[in-house]
Protein backbone atom coordinates (compact mmCIF):
# COMPACT_ATOMS: atom_id res chain seq x y z
CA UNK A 1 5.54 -15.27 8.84
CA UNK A 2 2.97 -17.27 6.83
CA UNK A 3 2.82 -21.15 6.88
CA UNK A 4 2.18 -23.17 3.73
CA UNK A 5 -0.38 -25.75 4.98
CA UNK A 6 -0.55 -29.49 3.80
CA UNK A 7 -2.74 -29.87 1.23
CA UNK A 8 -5.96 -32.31 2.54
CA UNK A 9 -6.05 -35.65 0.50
CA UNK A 10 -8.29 -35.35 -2.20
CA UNK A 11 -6.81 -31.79 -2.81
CA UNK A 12 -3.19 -33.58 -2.91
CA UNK A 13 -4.44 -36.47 -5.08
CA UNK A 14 -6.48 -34.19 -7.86
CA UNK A 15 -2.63 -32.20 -7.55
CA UNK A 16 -0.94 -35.65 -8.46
CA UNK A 17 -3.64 -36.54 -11.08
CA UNK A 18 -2.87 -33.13 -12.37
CA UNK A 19 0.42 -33.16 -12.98
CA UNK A 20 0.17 -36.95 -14.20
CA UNK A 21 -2.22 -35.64 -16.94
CA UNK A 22 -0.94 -32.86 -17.71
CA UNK A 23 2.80 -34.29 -18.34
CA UNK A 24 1.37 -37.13 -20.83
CA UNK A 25 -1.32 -34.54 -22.83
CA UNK A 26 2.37 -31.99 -23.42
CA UNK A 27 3.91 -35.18 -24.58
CA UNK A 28 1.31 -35.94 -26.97
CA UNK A 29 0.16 -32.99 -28.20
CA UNK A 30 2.60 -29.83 -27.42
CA UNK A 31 2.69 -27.35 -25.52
CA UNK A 32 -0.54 -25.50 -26.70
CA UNK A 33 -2.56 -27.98 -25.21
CA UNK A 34 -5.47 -26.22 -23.39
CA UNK A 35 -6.37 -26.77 -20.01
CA UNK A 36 -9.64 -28.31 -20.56
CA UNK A 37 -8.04 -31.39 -22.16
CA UNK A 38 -5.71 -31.36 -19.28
CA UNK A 39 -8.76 -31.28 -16.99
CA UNK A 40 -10.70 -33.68 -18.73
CA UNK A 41 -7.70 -36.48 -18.59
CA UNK A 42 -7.21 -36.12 -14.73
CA UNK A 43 -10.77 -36.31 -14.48
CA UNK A 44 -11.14 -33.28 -13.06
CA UNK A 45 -12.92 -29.34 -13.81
CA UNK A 46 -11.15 -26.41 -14.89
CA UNK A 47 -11.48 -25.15 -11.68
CA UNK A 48 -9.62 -27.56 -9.58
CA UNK A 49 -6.87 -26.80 -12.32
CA UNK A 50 -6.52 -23.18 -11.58
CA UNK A 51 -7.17 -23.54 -7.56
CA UNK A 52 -3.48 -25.58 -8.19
CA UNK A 53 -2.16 -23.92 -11.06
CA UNK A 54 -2.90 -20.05 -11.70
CA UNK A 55 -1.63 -20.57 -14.86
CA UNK A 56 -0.22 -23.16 -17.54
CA UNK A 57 3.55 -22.13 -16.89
CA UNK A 58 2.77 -22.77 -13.63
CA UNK A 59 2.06 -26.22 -13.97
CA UNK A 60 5.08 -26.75 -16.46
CA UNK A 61 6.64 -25.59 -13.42
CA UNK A 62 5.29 -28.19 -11.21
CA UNK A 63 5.57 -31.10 -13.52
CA UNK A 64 9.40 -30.15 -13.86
CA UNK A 65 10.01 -30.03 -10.21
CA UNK A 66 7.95 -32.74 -9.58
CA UNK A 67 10.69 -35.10 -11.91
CA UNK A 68 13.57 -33.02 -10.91
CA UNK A 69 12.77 -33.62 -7.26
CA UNK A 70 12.33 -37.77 -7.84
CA UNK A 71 15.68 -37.42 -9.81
CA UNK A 72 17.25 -35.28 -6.63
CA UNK A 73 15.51 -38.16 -3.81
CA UNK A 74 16.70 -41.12 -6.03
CA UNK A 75 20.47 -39.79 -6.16
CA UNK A 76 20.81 -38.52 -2.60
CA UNK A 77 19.80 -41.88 -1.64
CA UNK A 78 22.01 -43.74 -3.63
CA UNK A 79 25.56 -41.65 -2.21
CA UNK A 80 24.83 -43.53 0.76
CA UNK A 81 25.97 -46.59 -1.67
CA UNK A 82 29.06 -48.94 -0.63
CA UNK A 83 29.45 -49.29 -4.45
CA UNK A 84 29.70 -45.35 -6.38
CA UNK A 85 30.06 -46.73 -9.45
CA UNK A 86 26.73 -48.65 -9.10
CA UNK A 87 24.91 -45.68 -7.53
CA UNK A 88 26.33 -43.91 -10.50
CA UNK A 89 25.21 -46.46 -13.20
CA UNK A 90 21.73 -46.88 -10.98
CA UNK A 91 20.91 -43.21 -10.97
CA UNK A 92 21.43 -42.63 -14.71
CA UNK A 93 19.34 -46.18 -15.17
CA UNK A 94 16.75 -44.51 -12.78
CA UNK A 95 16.48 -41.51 -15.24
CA UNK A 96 17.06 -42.98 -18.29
CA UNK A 97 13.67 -45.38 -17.49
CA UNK A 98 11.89 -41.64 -16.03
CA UNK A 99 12.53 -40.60 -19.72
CA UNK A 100 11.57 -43.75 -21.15
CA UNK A 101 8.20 -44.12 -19.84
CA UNK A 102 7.03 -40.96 -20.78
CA UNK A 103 8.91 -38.44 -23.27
CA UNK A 104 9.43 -35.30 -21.51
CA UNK A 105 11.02 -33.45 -24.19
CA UNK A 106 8.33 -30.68 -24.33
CA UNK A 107 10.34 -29.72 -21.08
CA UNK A 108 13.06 -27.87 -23.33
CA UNK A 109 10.85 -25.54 -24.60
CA UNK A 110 9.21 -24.15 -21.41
CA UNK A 111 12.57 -22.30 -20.86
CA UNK A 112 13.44 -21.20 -17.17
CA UNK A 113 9.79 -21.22 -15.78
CA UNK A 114 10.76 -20.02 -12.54
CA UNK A 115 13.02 -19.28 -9.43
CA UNK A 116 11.89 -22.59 -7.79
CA UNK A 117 12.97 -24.20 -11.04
CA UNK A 118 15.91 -22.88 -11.74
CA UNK A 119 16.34 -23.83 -7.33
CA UNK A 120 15.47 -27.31 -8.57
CA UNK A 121 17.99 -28.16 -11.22
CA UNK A 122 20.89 -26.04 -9.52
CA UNK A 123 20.29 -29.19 -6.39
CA UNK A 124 20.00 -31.75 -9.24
CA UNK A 125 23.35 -30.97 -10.90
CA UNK A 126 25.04 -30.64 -7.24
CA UNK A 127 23.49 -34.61 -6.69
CA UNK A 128 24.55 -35.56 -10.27
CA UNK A 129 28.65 -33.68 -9.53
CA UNK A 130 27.97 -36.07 -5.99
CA UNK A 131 27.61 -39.07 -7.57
CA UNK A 132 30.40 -38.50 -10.06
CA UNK A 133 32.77 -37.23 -7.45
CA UNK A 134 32.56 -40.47 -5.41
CA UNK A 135 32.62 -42.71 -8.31
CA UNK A 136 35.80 -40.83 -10.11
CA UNK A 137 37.55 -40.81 -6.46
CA UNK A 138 36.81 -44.42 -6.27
CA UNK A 139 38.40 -45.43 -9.46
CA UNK A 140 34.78 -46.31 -10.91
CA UNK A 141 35.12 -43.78 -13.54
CA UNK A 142 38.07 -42.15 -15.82
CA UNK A 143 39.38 -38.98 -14.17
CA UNK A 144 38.55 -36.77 -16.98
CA UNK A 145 34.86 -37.06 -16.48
CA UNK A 146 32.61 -34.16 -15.18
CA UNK A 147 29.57 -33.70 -13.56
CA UNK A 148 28.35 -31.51 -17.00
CA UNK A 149 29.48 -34.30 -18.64
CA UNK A 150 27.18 -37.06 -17.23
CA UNK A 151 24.39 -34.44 -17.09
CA UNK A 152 24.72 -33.79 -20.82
CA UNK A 153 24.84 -37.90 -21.58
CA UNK A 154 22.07 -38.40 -19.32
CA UNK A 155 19.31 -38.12 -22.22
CA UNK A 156 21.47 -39.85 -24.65
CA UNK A 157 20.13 -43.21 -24.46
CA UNK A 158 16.81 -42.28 -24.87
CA UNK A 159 17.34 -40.23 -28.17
CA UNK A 160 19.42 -42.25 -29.83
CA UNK A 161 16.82 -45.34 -29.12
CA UNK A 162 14.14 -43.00 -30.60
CA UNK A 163 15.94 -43.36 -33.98
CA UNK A 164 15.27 -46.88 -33.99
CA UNK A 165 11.68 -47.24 -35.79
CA UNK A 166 9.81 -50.25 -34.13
CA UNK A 167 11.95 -51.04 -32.07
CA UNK A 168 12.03 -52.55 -28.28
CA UNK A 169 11.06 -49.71 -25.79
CA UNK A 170 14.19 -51.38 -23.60
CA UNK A 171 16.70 -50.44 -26.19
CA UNK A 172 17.68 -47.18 -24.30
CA UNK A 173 19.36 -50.18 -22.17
CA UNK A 174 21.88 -50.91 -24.92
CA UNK A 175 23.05 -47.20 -25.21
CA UNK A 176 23.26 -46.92 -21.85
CA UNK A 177 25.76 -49.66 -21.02
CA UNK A 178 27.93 -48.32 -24.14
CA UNK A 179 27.87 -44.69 -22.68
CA UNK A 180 28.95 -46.04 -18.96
CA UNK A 181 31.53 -48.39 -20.31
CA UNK A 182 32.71 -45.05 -22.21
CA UNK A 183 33.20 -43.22 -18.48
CA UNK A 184 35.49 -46.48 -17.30
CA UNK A 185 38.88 -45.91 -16.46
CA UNK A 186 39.61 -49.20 -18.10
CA UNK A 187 40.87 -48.56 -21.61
CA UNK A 188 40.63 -45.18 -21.77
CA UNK A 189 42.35 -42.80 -23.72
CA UNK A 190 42.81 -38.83 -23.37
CA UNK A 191 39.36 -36.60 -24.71
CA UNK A 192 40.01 -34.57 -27.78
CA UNK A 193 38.47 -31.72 -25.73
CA UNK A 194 38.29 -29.81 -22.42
CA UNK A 195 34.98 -30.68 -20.17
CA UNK A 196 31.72 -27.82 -20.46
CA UNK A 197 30.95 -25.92 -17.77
């Protein structure tokens, strides 16, 4: 059976740089950016793109397991937590501020790039049902809250800020502490409608 090998350094760093550049030009510019610009802003050639990235849904790929798998690492750590409703709060902070810093909603249209991605979210909604669990068994949360249901608010800060022309790029923060004071138990009255699944 074939080993993958660690990439060497410099091959691991031009990866990084890669997906770093790549991520911001989609942002910017779409998805028909070409991979010469993409090449040109990691400072790299074409062909230290393709040695990576056979092909440009490939590195879509990458750059969405690459910020599904921080996501995954930052809420594993945080069931560990004494306090579940503070990992809870903490990891949708933690991916609120991912979204914030750079808009990654060119993500939606790449579609179900592959097996490993479709691997990749299937872990992240298992860490994100995790986190809720805990914090609904612990009284953090109303009992009436899902997993699908945090996954589903988990961009909402960041869009409704982005109807705000001019305005802070910390407002996010504001819609985020209404949404989790929406999950408490305190004050809470039935939902009009059954959870997604």
């Amino acid at each position: 059976m074939a080993t993958t090998r660690p990439l060497r350094a410099d091959a691991a760093r031009n990866r990084q740089l890669l997906l770093a550049a790549a991520a911001e030009e989609f942002a910017e510019r779409g998805l028909d950016v070409s991979v010469a610009d993409i090449a040109r802003r990691a400072g790299v050639g074409k062909g230290t793109v393709f040695r990576h990235f056979a092909t440009k849904d490939d590195l879509l790929a990458a750059i969405v397991i690459d910020r599904i798998g921080t996501l995954v690492a930052a809420g594993r750590r945080l069931l560990d937590g004494a306090d579940p409703g503070a990992a809870l709060l903490e990891f949708l902070t933690i991916a609120a501020r991912q979204r914030q810093q750079l808009d990654l909603s060119f993500l939606q249209e790449a579609g179900e790039l592959s097996d490993e991605v479709t691997t990749a979210r299937s872990r992240l909604f298992q860490t994100i049902d995790q986190l809720v669990d805990r914090a609904r068994d612990h009284g953090a949360i109303r009992d009436d809250v899902t997993g699908t249901d945090v996954t589903l608010l988990m961009c909402a800060p960041n869009y409704v800020a982005s109807y705000a022309p001019d305005a802070s790029p910390d407002l996010w923060q504001r819609y985020l502490a209404i949404i989790f004071d929406g999950l408490r138990r305190q004050g809470a009255h039935p939902l009009p409608h059954p959870p997604p699944t």
